[in-house]
Protein backbone atom coordinates (compact mmCIF):
# COMPACT_ATOMS: atom_id res chain seq x y z
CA UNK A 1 35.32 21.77 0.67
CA UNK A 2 38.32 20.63 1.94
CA UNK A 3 38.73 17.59 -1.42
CA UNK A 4 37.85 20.49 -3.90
CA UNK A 5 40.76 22.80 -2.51
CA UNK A 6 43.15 19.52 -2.25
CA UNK A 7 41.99 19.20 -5.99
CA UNK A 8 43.17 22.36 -6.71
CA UNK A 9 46.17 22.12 -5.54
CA UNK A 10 46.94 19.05 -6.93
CA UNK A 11 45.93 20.76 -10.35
CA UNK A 12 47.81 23.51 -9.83
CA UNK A 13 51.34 21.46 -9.64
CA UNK A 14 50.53 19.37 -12.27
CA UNK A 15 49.77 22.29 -14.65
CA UNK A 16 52.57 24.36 -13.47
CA UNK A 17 55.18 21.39 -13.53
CA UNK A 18 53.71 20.14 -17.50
CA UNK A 19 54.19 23.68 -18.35
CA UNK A 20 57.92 23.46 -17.11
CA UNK A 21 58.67 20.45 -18.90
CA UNK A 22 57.11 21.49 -22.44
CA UNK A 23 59.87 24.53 -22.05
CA UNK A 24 62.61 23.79 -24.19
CA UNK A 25 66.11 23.06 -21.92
CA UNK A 26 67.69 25.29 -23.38
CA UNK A 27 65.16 28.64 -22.67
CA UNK A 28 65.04 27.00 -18.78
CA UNK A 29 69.03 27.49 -18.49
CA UNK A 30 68.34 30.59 -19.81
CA UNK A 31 65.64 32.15 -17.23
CA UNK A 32 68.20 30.50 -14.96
CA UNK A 33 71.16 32.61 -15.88
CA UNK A 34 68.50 35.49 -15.48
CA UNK A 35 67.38 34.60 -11.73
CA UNK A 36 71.44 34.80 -11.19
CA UNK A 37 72.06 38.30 -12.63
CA UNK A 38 68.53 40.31 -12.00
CA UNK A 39 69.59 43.17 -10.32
CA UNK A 40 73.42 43.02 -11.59
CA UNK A 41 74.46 44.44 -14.60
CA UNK A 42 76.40 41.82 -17.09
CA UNK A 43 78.67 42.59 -19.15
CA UNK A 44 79.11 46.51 -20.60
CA UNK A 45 74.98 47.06 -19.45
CA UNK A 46 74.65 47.02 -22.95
CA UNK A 47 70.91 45.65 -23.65
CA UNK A 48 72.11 42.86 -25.79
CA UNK A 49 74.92 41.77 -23.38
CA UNK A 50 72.43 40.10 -20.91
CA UNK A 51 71.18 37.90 -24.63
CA UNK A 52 74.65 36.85 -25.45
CA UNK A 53 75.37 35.99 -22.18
CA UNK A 54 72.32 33.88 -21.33
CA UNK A 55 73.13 32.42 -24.46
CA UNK A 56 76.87 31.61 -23.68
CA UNK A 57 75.80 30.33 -20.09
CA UNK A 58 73.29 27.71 -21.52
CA UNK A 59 75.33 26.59 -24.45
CA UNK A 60 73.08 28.72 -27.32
CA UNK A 61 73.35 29.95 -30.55
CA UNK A 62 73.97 34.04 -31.24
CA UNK A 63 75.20 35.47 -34.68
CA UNK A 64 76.75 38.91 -35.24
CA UNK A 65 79.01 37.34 -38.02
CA UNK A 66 79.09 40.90 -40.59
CA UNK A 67 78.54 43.63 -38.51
CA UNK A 68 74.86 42.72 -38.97
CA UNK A 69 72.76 45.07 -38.09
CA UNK A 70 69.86 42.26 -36.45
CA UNK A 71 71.24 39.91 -34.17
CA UNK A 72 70.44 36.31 -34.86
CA UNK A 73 69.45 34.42 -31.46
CA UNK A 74 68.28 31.15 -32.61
CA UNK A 75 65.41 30.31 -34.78
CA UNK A 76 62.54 33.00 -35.75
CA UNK A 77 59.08 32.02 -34.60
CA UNK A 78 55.68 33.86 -34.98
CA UNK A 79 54.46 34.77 -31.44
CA UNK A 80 51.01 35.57 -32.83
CA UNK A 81 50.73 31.32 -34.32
CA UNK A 82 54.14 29.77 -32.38
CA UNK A 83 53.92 28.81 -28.54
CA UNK A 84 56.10 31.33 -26.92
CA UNK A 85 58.40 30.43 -23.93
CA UNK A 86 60.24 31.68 -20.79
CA UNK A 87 63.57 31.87 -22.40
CA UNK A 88 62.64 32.95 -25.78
CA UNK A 89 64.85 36.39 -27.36
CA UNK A 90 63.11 39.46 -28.51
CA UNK A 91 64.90 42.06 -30.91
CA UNK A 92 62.96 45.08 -30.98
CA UNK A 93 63.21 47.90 -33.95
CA UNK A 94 61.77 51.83 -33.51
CA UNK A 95 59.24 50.84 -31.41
CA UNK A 96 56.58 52.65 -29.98
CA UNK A 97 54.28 51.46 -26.93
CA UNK A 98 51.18 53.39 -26.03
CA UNK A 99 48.81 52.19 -23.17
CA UNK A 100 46.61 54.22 -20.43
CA UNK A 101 46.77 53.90 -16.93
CA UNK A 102 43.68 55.59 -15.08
CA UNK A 103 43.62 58.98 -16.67
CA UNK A 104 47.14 58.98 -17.94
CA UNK A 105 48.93 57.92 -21.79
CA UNK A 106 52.05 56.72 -21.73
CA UNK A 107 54.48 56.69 -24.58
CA UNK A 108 57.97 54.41 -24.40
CA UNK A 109 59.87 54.07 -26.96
CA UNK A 110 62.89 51.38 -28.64
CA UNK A 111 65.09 52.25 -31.27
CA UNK A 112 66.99 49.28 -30.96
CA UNK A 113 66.81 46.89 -27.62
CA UNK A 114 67.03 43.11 -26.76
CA UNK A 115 65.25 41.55 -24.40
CA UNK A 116 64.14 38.06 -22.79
CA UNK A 117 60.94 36.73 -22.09
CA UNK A 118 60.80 35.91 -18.44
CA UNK A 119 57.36 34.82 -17.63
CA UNK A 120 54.24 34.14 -20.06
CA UNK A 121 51.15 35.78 -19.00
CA UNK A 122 49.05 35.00 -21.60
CA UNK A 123 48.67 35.94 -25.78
CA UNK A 124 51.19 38.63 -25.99
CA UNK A 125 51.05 39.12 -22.25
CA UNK A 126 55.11 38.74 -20.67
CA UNK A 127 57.15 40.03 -18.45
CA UNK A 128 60.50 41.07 -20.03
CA UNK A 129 64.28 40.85 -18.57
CA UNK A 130 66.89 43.45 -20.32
CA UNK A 131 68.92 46.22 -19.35
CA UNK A 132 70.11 49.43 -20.62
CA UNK A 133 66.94 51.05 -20.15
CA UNK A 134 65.62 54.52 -18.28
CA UNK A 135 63.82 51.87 -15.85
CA UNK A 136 66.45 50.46 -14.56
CA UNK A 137 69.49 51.64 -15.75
CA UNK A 138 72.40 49.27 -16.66
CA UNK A 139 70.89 46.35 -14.60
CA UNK A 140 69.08 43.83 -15.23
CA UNK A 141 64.96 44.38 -14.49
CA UNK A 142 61.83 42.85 -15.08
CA UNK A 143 59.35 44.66 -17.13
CA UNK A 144 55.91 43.67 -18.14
CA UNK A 145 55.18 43.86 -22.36
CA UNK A 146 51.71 43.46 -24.07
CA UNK A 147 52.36 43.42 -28.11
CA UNK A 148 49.09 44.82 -28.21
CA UNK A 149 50.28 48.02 -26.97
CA UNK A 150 52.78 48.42 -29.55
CA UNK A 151 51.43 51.38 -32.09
CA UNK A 152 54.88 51.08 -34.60
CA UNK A 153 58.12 49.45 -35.29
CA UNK A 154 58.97 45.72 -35.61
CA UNK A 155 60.00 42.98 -33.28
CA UNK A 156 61.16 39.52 -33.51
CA UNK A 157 60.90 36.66 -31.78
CA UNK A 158 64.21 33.58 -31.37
CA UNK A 159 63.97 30.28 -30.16
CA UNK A 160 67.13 29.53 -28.75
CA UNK A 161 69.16 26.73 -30.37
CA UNK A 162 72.34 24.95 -29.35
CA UNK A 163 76.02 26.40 -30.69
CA UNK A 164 76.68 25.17 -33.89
């Protein structure tokens, strides 16, 4: 009994620590510029100030060149056929969520918010950092997201990539 829960443990570090090393550098720094500011709000408290300056404090890529109305944070990928990491930017675009707990709907609602992919639970299973929401105000918070949940709207997913 005692091997087999040694064996687990030594399986559970080398999983955890192989995960950690297939995430890019550059989404690490970010979830690291995260653990520094959770609970503080950066910037304005504007929901794509906490993006921009992840970005800036691990050396990224961000693109608002024109007034565009989509930020560019890096590279698109497909979260449904790409592997998505800690790290990774989400834009999202008049969205609406819809999930039950116990006997209760809920509804939330994006028009137009940024966040960051904290943790990876599983196929469209994360927790979230952003701010400027009802949830936690200005600050930065941790919120969990399944993409399964969303009934309308559009999101994107960014790969951070080095400043040009």
């Amino acid at each position: 009994m005692r091997l087999f829960a040694y064996f687990l443990t030594a399986l559970f570090i080398i999983t955890t620590t192989a995960f950690k090393g297939s995430t890019p550098q550059i989404n690490q720094k970010i979830v690291e510029y995260i653990d520094q500011v959770k609970g503080k709000k950066v910037d304005r408290g504007e929901c794509w100030d906490l993006a921009a300056g992840a970005l800036a404090y691990a050396g990224g890529y961000l693109d608002r060149s024109n007034a565009r109305k989509l930020y560019i944070f890096g590279e698109k990928i497909n979260p449904k056929k790409d592997q998505v990491y800690p790290g990774d930017i989400i834009q999202f675009e008049n969205i609406t969520l819809e999930y039950e707990e116990g006997n209760t709907i809920y509804t939330e609602t994006m028009s137009h918010h940024t966040a960051i992919v904290y943790e990876v639970h599983g196929d469209g299973l994360f927790s979230i950092a952003h701010q400027n929401t009802s949830e936690f105000g200005k600050k930065v918070g941790i919120s969990d997201l399944n993409l399964n949940h969303i009934q309308k709207g559009k999101y994107i997913f960014y790969r951070p990539i080095p400043d040009k």
